[in-house]
N, C-alpha and C. Protein backbone atom coordinates (compact mmCIF):
# COMPACT_ATOMS: atom_id res chain seq x y z
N UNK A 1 12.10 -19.73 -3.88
CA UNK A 1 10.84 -20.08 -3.27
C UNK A 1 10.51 -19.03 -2.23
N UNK A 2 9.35 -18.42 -1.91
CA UNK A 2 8.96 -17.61 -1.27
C UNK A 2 8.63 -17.74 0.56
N UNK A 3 8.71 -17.25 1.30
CA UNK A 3 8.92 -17.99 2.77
C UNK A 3 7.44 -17.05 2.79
N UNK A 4 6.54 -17.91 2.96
CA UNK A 4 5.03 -17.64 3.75
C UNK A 4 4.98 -16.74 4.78
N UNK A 5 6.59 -16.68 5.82
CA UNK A 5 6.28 -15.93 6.89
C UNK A 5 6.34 -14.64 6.74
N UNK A 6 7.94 -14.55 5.46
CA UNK A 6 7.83 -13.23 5.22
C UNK A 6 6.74 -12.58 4.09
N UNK A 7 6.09 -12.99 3.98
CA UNK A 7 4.71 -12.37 3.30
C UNK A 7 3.65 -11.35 3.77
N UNK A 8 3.69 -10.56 3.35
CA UNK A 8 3.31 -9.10 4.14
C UNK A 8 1.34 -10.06 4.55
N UNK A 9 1.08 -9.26 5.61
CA UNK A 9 -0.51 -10.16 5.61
C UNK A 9 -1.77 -9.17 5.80
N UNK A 10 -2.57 -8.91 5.34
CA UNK A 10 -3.63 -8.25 5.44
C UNK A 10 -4.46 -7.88 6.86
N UNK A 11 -4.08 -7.14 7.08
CA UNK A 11 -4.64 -7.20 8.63
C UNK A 11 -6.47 -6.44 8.34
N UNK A 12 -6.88 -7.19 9.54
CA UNK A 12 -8.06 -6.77 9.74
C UNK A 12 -8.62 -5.79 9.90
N UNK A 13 -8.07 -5.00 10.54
CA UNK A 13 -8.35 -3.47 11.11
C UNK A 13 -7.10 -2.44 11.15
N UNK A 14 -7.26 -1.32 10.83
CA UNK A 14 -6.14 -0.62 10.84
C UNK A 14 -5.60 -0.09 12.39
N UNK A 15 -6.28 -0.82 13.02
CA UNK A 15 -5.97 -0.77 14.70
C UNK A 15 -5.05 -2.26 15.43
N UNK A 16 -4.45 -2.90 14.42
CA UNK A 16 -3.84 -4.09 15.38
C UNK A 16 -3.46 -4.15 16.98
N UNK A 17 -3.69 -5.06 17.42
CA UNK A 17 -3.33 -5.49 18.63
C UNK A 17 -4.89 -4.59 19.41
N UNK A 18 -5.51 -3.70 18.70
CA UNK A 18 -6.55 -3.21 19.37
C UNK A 18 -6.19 -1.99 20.42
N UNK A 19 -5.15 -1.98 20.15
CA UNK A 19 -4.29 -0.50 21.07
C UNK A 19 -5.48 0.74 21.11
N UNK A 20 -6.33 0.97 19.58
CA UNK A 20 -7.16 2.03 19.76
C UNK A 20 -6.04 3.15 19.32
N UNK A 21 -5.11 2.88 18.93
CA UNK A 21 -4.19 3.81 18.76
C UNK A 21 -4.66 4.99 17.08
N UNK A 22 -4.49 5.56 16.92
CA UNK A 22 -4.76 6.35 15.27
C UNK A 22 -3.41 6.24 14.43
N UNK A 23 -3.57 5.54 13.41
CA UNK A 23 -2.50 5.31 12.77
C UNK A 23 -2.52 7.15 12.12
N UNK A 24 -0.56 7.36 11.70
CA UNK A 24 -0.15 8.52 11.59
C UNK A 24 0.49 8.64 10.02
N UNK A 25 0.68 9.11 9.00
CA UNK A 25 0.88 9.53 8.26
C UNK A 25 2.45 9.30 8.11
N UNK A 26 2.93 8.44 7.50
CA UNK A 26 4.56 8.64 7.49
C UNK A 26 5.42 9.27 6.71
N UNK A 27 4.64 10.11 5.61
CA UNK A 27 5.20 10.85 4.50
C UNK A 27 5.63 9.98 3.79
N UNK A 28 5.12 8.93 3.59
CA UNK A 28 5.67 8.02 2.21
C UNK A 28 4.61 7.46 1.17
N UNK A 29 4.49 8.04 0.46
CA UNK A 29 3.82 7.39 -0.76
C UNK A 29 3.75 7.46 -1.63
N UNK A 30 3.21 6.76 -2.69
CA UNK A 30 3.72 6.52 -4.45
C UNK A 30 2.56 6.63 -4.50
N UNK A 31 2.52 7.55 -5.72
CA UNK A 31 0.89 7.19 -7.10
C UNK A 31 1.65 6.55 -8.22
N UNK A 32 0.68 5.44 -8.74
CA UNK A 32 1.17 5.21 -10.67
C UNK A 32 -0.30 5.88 -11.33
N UNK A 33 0.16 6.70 -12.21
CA UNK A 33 -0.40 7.10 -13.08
C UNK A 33 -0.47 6.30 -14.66
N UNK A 34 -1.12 6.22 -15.43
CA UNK A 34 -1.05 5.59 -16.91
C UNK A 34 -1.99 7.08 -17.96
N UNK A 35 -1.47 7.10 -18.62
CA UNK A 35 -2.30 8.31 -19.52
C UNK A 35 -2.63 9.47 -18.70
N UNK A 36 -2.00 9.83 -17.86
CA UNK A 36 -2.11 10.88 -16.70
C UNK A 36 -3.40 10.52 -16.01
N UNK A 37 -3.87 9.12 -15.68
CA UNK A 37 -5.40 8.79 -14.99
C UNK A 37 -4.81 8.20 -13.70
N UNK A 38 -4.98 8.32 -12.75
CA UNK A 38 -4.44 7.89 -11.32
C UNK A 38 -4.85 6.08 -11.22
N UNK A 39 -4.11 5.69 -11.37
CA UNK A 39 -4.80 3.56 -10.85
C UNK A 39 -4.29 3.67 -9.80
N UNK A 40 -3.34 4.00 -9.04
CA UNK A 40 -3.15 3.33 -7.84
C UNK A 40 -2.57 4.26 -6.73
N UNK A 41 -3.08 3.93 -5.36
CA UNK A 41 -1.87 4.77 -4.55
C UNK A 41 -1.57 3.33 -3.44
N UNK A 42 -0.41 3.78 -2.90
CA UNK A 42 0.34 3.29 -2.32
C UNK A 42 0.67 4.29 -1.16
N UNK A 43 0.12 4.21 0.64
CA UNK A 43 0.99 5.20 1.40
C UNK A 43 1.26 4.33 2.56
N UNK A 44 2.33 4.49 3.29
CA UNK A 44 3.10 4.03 4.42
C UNK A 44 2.43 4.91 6.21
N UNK A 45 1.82 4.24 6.55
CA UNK A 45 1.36 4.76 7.85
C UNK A 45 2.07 4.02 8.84
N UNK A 46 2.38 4.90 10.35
CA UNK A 46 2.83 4.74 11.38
C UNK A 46 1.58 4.36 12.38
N UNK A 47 1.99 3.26 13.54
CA UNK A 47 0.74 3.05 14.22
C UNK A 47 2.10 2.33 15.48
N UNK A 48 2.39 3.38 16.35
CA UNK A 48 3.38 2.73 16.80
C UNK A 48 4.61 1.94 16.78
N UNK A 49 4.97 0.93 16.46
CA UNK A 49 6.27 0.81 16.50
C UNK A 49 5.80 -0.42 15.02
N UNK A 50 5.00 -0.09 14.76
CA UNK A 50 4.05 -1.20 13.32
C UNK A 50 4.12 -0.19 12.33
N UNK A 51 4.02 -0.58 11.00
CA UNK A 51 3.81 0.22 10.18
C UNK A 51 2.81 -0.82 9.00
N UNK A 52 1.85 0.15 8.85
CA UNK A 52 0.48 -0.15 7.56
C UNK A 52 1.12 0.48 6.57
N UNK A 53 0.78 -0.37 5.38
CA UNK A 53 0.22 0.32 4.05
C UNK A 53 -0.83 -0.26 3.63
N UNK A 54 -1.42 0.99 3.44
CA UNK A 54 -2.87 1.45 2.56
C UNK A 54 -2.87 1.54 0.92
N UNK A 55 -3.91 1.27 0.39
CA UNK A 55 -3.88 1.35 -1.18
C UNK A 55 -5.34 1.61 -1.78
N UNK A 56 -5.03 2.08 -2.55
CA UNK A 56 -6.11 2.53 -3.30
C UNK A 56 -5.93 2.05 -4.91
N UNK A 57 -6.48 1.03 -5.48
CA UNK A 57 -6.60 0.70 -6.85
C UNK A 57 -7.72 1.51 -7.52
N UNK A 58 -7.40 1.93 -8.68
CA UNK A 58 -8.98 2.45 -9.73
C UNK A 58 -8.71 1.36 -10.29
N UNK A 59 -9.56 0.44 -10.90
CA UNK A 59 -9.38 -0.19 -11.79
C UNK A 59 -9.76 0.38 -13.56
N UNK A 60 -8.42 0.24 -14.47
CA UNK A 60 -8.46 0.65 -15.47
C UNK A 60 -9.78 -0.33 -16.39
N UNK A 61 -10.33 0.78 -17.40
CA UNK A 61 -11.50 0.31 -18.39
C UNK A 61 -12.79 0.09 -17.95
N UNK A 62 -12.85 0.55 -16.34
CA UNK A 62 -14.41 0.95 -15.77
C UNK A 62 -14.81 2.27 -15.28
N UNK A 63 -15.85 2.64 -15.38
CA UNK A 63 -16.32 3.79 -14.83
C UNK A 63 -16.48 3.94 -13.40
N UNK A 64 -15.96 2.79 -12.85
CA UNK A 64 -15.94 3.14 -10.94
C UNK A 64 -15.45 4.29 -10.56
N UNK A 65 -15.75 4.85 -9.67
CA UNK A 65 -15.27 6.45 -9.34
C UNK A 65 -14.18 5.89 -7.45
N UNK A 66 -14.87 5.53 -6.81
CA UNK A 66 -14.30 4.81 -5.91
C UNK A 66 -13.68 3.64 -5.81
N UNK A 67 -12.43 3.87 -5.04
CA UNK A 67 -11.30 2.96 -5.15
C UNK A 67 -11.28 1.67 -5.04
N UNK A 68 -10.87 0.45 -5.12
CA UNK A 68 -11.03 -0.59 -4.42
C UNK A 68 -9.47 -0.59 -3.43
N UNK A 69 -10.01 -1.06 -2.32
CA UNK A 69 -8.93 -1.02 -0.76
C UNK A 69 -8.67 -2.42 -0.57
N UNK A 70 -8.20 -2.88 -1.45
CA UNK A 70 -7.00 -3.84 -0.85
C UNK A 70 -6.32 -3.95 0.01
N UNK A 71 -6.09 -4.47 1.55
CA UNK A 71 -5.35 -4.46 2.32
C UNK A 71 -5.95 -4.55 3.12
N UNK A 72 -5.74 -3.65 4.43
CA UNK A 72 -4.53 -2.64 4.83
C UNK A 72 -3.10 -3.89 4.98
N UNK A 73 -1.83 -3.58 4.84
CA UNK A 73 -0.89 -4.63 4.87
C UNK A 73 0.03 -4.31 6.11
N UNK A 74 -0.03 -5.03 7.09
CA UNK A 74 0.56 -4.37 7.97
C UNK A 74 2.26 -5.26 8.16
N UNK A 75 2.70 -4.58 9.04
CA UNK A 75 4.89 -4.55 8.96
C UNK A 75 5.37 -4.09 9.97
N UNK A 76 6.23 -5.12 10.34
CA UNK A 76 7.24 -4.65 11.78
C UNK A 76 7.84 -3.73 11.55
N UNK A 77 8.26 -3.33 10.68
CA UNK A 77 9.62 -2.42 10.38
C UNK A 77 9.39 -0.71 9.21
N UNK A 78 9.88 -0.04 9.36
CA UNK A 78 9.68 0.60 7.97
C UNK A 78 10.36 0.44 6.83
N UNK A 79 11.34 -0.55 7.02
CA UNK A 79 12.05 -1.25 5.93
C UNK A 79 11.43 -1.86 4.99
N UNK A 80 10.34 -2.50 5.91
CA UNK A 80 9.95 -3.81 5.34
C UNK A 80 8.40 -3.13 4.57
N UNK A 81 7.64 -2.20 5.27
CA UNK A 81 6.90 -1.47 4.67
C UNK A 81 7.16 -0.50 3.09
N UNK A 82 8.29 -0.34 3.34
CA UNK A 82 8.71 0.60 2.23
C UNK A 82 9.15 -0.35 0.81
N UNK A 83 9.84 -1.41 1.41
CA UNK A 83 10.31 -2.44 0.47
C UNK A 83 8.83 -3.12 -0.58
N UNK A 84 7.90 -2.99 0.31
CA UNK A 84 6.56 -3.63 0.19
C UNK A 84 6.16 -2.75 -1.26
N UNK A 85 6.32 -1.32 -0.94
CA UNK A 85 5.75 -0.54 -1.68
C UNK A 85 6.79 -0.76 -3.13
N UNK A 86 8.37 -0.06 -2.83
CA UNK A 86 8.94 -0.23 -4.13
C UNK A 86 8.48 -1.10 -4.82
N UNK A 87 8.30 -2.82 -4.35
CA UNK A 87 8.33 -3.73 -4.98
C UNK A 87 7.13 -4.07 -5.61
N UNK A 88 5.89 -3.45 -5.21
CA UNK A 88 4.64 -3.33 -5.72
C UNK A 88 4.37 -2.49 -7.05
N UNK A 89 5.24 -1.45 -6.94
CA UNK A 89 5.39 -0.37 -8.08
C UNK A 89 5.99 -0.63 -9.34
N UNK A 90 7.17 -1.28 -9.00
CA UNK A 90 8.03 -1.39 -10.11
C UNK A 90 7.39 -2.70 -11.28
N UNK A 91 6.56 -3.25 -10.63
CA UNK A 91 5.74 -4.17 -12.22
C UNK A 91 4.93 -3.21 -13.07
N UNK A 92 3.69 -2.04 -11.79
CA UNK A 92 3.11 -1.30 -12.75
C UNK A 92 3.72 -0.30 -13.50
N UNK A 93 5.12 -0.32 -13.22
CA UNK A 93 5.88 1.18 -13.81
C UNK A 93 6.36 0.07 -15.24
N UNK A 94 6.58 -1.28 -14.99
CA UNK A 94 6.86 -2.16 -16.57
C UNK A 94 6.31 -2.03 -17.31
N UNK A 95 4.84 -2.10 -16.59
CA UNK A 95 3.36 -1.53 -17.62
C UNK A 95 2.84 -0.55 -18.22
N UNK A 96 3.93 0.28 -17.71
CA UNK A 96 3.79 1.79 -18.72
C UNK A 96 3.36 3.08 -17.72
N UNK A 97 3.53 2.74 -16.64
CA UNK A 97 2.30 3.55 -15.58
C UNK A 97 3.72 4.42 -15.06
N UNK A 98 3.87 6.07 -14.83
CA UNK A 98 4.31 6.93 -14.11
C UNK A 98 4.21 6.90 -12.79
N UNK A 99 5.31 6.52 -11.87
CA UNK A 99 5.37 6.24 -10.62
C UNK A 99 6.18 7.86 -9.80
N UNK A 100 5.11 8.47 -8.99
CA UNK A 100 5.00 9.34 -8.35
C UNK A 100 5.27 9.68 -6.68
């Protein structure tokens, strides 16, 4: 059974707590590719002692050119951010999709 608390949660703004702070780039992120066409990214940002991930879905079998932004998902830890991501990847990599 899944514990509600640990459930990553969508935060509102990529500024939590309102610090005004600029979230930073953490060098972590995954693309899945399918037929060499990009569906998704996945990257790990720093914002103080918090860590966001950001995403970018294409959705496959439309002509949308711009992403849909799901999220931002924000995380105490970079454990828990990074875990977020593997575990997001590894269904679309079941699906046939090249994880980058």
């Amino acid at each position: 059974m899944s514990n509600p608390e640990a459930e990553p949660q969508p935060s509102p703004s990529p500024t939590p707590g309102g610090g005004g702070g600029r979230a930073v780039d953490d060098d972590f992120t995954r693309t899945a590719k399918k037929d060499g066409r990009q569906v998704a990214t996945l990257r790990r940002l720093m914002l103080g002692n918090q860590f966001i991930v950001e995403s970018d879905v294409y959705p496959v079998g439309t002509m949308r050119v711009e992403p849909v932004r799901p999220g931002p998902y924000l995380f105490g830890s970079r454990d828990e951010a990074s875990a977020f991501i593997e575990e997001t990847t590894l269904p679309v990599e079941y699906l046939g999709c090249e994880i980058s």
